[in-house]
N, C-alpha and C. Protein backbone atom coordinates (compact mmCIF):
# COMPACT_ATOMS: atom_id res chain seq x y z
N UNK A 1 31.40 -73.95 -27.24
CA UNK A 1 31.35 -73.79 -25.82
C UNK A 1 32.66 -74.23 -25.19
N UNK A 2 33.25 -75.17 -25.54
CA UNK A 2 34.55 -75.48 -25.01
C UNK A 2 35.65 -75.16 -25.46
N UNK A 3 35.35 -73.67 -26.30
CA UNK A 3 36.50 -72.81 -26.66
C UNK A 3 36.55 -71.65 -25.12
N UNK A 4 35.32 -71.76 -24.46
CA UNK A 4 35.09 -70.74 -23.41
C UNK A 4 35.73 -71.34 -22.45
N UNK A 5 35.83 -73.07 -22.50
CA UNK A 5 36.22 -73.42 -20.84
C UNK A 5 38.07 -73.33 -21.06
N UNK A 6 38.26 -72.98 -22.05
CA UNK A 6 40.20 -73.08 -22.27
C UNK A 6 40.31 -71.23 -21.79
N UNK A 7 39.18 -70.24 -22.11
CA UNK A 7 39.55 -68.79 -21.21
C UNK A 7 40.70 -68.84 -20.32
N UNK A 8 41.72 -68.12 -20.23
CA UNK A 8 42.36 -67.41 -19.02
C UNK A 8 41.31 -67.55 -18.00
N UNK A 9 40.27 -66.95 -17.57
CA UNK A 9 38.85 -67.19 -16.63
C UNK A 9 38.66 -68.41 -16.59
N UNK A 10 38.25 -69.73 -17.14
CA UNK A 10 38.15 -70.47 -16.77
C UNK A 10 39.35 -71.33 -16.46
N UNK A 11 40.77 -71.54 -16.97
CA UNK A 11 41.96 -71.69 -17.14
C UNK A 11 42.25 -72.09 -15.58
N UNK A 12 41.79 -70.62 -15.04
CA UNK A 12 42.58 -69.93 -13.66
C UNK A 12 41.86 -70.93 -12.48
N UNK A 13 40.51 -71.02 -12.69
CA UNK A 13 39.87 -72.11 -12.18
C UNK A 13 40.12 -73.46 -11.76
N UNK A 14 40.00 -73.91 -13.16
CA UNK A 14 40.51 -75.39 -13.25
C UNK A 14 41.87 -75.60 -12.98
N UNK A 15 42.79 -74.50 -13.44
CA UNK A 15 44.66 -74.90 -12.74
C UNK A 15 44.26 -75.11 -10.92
N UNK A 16 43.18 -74.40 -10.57
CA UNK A 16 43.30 -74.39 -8.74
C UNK A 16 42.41 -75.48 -8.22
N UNK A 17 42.36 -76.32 -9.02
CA UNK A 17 41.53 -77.46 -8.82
C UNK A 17 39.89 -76.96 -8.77
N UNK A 18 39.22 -75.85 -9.46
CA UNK A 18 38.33 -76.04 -8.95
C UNK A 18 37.16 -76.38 -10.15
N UNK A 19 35.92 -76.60 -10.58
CA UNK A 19 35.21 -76.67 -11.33
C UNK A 19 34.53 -75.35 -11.71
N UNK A 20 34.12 -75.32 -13.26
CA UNK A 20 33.69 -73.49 -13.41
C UNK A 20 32.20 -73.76 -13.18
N UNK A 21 31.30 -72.66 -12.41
CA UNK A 21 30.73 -73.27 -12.06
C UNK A 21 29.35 -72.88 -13.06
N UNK A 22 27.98 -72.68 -13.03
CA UNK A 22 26.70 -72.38 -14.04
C UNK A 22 26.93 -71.13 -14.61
N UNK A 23 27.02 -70.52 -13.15
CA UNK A 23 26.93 -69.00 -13.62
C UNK A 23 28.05 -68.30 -14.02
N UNK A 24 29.33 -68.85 -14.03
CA UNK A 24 30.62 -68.45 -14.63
C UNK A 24 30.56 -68.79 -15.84
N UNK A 25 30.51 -69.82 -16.02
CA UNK A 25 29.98 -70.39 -17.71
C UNK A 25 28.92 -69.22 -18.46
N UNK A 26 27.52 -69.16 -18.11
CA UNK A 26 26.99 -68.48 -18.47
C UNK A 26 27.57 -67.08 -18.86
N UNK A 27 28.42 -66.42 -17.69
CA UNK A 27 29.07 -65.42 -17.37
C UNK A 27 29.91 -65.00 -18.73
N UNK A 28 30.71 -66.31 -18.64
CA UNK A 28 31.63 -66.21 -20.03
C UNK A 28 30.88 -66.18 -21.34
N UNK A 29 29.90 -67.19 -21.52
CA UNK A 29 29.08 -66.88 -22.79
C UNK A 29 28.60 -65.78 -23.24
N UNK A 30 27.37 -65.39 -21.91
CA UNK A 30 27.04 -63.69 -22.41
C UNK A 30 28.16 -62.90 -22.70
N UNK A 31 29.45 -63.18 -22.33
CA UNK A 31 31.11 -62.14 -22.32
C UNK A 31 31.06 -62.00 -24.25
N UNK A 32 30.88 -63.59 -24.72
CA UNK A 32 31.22 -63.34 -25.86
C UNK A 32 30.17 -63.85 -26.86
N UNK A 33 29.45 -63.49 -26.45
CA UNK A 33 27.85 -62.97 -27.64
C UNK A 33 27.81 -61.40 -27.29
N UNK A 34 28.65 -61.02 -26.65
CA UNK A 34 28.78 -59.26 -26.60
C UNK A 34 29.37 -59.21 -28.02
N UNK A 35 30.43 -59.93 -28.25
CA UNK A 35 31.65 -59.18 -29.28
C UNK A 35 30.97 -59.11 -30.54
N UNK A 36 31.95 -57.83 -30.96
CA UNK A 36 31.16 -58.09 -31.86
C UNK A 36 31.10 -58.74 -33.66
N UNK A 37 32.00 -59.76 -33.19
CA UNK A 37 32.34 -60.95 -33.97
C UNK A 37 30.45 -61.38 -33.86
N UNK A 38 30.09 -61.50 -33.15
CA UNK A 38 28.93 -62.61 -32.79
C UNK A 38 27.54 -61.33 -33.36
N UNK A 39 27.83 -60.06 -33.48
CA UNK A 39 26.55 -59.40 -34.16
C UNK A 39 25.25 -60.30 -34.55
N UNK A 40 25.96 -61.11 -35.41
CA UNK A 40 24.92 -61.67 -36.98
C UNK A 40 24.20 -63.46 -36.69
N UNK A 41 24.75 -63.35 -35.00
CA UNK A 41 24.08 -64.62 -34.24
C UNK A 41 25.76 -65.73 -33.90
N UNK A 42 25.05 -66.39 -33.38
CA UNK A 42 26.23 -67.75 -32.92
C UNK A 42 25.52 -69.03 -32.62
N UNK A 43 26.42 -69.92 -33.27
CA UNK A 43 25.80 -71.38 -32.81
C UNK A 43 26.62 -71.89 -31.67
N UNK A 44 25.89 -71.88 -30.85
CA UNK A 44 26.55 -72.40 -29.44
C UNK A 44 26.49 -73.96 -29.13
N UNK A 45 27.39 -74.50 -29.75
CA UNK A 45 27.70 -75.97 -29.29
C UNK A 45 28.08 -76.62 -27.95
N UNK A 46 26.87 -77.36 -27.59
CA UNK A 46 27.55 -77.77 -25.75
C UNK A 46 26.77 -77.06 -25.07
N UNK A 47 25.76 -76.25 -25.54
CA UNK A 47 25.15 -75.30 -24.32
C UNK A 47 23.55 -74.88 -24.71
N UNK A 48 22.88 -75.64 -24.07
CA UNK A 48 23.07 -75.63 -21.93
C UNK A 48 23.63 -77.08 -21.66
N UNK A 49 23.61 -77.91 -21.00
CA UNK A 49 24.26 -79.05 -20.16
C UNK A 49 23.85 -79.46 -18.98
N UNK A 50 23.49 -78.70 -18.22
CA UNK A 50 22.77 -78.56 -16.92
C UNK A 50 21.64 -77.72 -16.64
N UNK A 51 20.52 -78.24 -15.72
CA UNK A 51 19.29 -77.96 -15.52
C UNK A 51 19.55 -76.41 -15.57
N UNK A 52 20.65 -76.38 -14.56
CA UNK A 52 20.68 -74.36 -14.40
C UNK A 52 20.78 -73.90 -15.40
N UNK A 53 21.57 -74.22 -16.46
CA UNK A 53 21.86 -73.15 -17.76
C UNK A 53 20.41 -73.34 -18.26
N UNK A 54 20.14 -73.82 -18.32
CA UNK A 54 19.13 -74.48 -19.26
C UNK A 54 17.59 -73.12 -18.70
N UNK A 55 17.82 -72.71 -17.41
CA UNK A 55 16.95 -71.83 -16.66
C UNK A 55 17.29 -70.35 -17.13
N UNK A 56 18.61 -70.48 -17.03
CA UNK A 56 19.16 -69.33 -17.36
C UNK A 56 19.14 -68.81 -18.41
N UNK A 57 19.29 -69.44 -19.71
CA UNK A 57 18.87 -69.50 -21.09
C UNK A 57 17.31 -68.95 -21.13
N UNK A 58 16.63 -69.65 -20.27
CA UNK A 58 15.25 -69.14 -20.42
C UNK A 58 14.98 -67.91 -20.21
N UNK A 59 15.50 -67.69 -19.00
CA UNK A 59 15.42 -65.91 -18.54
C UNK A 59 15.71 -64.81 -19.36
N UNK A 60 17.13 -65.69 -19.98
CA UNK A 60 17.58 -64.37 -20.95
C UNK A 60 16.43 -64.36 -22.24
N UNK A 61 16.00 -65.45 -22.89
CA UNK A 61 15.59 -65.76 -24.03
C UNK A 61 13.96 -64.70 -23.47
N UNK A 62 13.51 -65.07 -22.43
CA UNK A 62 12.31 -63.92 -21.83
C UNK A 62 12.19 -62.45 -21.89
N UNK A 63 14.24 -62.15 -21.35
CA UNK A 63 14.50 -60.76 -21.03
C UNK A 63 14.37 -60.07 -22.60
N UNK A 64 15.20 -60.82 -23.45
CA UNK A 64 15.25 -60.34 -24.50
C UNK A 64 14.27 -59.93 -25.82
N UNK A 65 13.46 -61.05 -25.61
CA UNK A 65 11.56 -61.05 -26.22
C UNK A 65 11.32 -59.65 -25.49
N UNK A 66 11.50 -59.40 -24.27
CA UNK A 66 10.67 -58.48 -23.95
C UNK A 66 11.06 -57.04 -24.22
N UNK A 67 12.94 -56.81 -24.23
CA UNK A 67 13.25 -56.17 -24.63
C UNK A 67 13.20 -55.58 -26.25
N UNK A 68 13.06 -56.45 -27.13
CA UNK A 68 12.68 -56.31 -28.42
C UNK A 68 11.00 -55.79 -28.96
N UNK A 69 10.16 -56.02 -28.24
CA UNK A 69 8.97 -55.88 -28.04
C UNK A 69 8.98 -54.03 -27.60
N UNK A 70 9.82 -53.91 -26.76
CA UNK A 70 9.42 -52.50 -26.17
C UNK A 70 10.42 -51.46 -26.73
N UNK A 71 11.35 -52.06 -27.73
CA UNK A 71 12.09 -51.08 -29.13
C UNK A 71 11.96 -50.82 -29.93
N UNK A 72 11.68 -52.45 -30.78
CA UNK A 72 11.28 -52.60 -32.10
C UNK A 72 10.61 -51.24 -32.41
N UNK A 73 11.21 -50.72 -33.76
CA UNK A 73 9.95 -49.53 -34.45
C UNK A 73 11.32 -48.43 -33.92
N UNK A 74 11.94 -48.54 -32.88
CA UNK A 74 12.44 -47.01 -32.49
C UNK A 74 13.91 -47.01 -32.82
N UNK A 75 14.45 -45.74 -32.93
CA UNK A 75 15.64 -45.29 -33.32
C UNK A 75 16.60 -46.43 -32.53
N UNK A 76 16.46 -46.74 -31.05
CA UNK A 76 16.91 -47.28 -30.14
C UNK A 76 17.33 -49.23 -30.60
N UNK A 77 16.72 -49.47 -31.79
CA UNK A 77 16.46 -50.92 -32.15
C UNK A 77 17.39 -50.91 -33.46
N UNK A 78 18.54 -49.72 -33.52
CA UNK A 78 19.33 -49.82 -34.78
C UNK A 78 19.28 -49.67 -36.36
């Protein structure tokens, strides 16, 4: 996780004094569980940290159950 807060994106932030904030963090994470270095899973060290990620994590971890549920079996699931 604190390979994400050294980003150019977060970089640009913190040089302007400011703090990155839940959803930029998050922002950046989902950025790079896209790549596709990360296919075959990732251990995310440092994350969540705060109540919000910690919500946000949930949502996705929901979105994604549900999305797998309504593929699984089809051409669409790889």
């Amino acid at each position: 996780m604190s390979s994400l807060l050294t980003s150019p994106a977060a970089k640009k932030i913190i040089d302007e004094g400011g703090l990155v904030s839940d959803m930029e963090v998050f922002g950046m994470l989902l950025d790079e569980l896209m790549q596709p270095s990360q296919l075959n899973g990732a251990l995310v060290d440092g994350f969540p940290r705060t109540v919000a990620q910690v919500k946000m994590l949930k949502i996705l971890d929901s979105r994604m159950r549900e999305l797998n549920r309504k593929w699984d079996g089809t051409a669409m699931a790889g």
